[in-house]
Protein backbone atom coordinates (compact mmCIF):
# COMPACT_ATOMS: atom_id res chain seq x y z
CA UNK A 1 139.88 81.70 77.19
CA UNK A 2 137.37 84.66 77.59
CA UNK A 3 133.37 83.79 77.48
CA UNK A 4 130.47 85.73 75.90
CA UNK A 5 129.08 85.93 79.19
CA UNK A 6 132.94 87.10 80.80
CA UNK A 7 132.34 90.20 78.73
CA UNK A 8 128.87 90.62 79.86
CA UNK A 9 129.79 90.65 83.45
CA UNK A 10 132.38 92.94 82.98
CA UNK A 11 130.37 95.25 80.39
CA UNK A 12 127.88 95.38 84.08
CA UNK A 13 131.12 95.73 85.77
CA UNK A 14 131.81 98.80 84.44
CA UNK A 15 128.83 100.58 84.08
CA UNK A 16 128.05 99.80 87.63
CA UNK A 17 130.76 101.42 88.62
CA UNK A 18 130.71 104.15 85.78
CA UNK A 19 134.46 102.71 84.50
CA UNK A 20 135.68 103.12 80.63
CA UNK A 21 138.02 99.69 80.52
CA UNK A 22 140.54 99.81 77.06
CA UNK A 23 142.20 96.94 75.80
CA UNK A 24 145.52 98.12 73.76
CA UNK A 25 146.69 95.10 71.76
CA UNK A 26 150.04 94.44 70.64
CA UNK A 27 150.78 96.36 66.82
CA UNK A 28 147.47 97.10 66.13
CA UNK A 29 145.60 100.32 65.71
CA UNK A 30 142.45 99.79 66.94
CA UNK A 31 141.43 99.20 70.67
CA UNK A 32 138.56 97.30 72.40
CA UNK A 33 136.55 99.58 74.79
CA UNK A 34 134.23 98.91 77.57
CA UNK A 35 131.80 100.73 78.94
CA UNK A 36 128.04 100.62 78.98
CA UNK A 37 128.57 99.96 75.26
CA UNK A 38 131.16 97.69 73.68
CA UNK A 39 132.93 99.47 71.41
CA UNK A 40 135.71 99.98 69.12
CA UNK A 41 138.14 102.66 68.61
CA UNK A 42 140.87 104.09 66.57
CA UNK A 43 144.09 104.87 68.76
CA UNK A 44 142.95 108.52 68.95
CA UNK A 45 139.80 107.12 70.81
CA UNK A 46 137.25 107.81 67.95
CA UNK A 47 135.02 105.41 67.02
CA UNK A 48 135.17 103.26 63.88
CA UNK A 49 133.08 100.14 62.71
CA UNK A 50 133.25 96.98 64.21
CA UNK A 51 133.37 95.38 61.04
CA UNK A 52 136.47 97.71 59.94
CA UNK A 53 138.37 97.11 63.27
CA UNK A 54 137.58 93.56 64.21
CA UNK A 55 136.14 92.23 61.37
CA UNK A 56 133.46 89.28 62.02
CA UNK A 57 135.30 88.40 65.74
CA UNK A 58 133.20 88.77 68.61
CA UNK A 59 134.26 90.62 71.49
CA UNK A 60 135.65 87.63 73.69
CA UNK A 61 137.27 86.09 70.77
CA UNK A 62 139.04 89.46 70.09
CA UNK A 63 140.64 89.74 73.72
CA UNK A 64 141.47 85.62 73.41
CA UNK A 65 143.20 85.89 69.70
CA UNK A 66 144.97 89.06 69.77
CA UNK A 67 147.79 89.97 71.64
CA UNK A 68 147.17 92.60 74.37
CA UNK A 69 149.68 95.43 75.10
CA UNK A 70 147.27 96.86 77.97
CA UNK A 71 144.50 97.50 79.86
CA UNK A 72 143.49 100.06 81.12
CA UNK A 73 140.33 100.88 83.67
CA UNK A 74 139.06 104.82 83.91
CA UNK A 75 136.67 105.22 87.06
CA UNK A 76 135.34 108.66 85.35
CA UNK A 77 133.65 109.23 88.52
CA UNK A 78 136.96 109.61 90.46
CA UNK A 79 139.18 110.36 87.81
CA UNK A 80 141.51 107.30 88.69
CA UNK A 81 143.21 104.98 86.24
CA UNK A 82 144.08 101.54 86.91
CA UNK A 83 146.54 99.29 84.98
CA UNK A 84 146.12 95.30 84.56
CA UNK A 85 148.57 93.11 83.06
CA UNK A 86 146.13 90.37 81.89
CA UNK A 87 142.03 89.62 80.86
CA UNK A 88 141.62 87.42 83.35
CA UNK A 89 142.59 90.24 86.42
CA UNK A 90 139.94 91.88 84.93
CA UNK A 91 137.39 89.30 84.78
CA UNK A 92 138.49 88.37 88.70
CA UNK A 93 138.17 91.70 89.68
CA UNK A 94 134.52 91.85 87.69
CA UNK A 95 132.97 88.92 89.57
CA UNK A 96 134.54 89.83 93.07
CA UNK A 97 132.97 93.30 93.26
CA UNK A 98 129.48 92.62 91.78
């Protein structure tokens, strides 16, 4: 189960490291993203309302509900993408490179 404060240290995560990190879930058009801002997004990567996308779920009880179908980490700096088959990769990889 994903924390308010996993999300936090992966929100630093990625700005630290200047990284966009989508979650794709399962059948549903709307992703999760992650960078200096949490976000959400339409599948064409434009934003919509949180309210419209996730209704009244916070952002760790979004990625613990729902299923996930992928994520994906963009280092925009380097132009590299990175696939991980599960939240809590990402939250190891968060708090080992902080």
């Amino acid at each position: 189960m994903f924390t308010h404060n996993d999300i936090l240290r992966i929100r630093e995560w990625a700005e630290k490291r200047n990284a966009k990190i989508i979650f794709r879930f399962k059948n549903y058009p709307y992703i999760l993203v992650i960078e200096k801002m949490i976000k959400s997004q339409d599948i064409n990567e434009r934003t919509v309302d949180w309210i419209r996308a996730f209704g009244t779920k916070k952002p760790h009880q979004v990625i613990s509900s729902m299923p996930i179908d992928s994520i994906t980490i963009y280092y925009k700096t380097s132009g590299e993408e990175e696939k991980l088959k599960n939240p809590r990769q990402l939250l190891q990889k968060a708090t080992s490179n902080l």
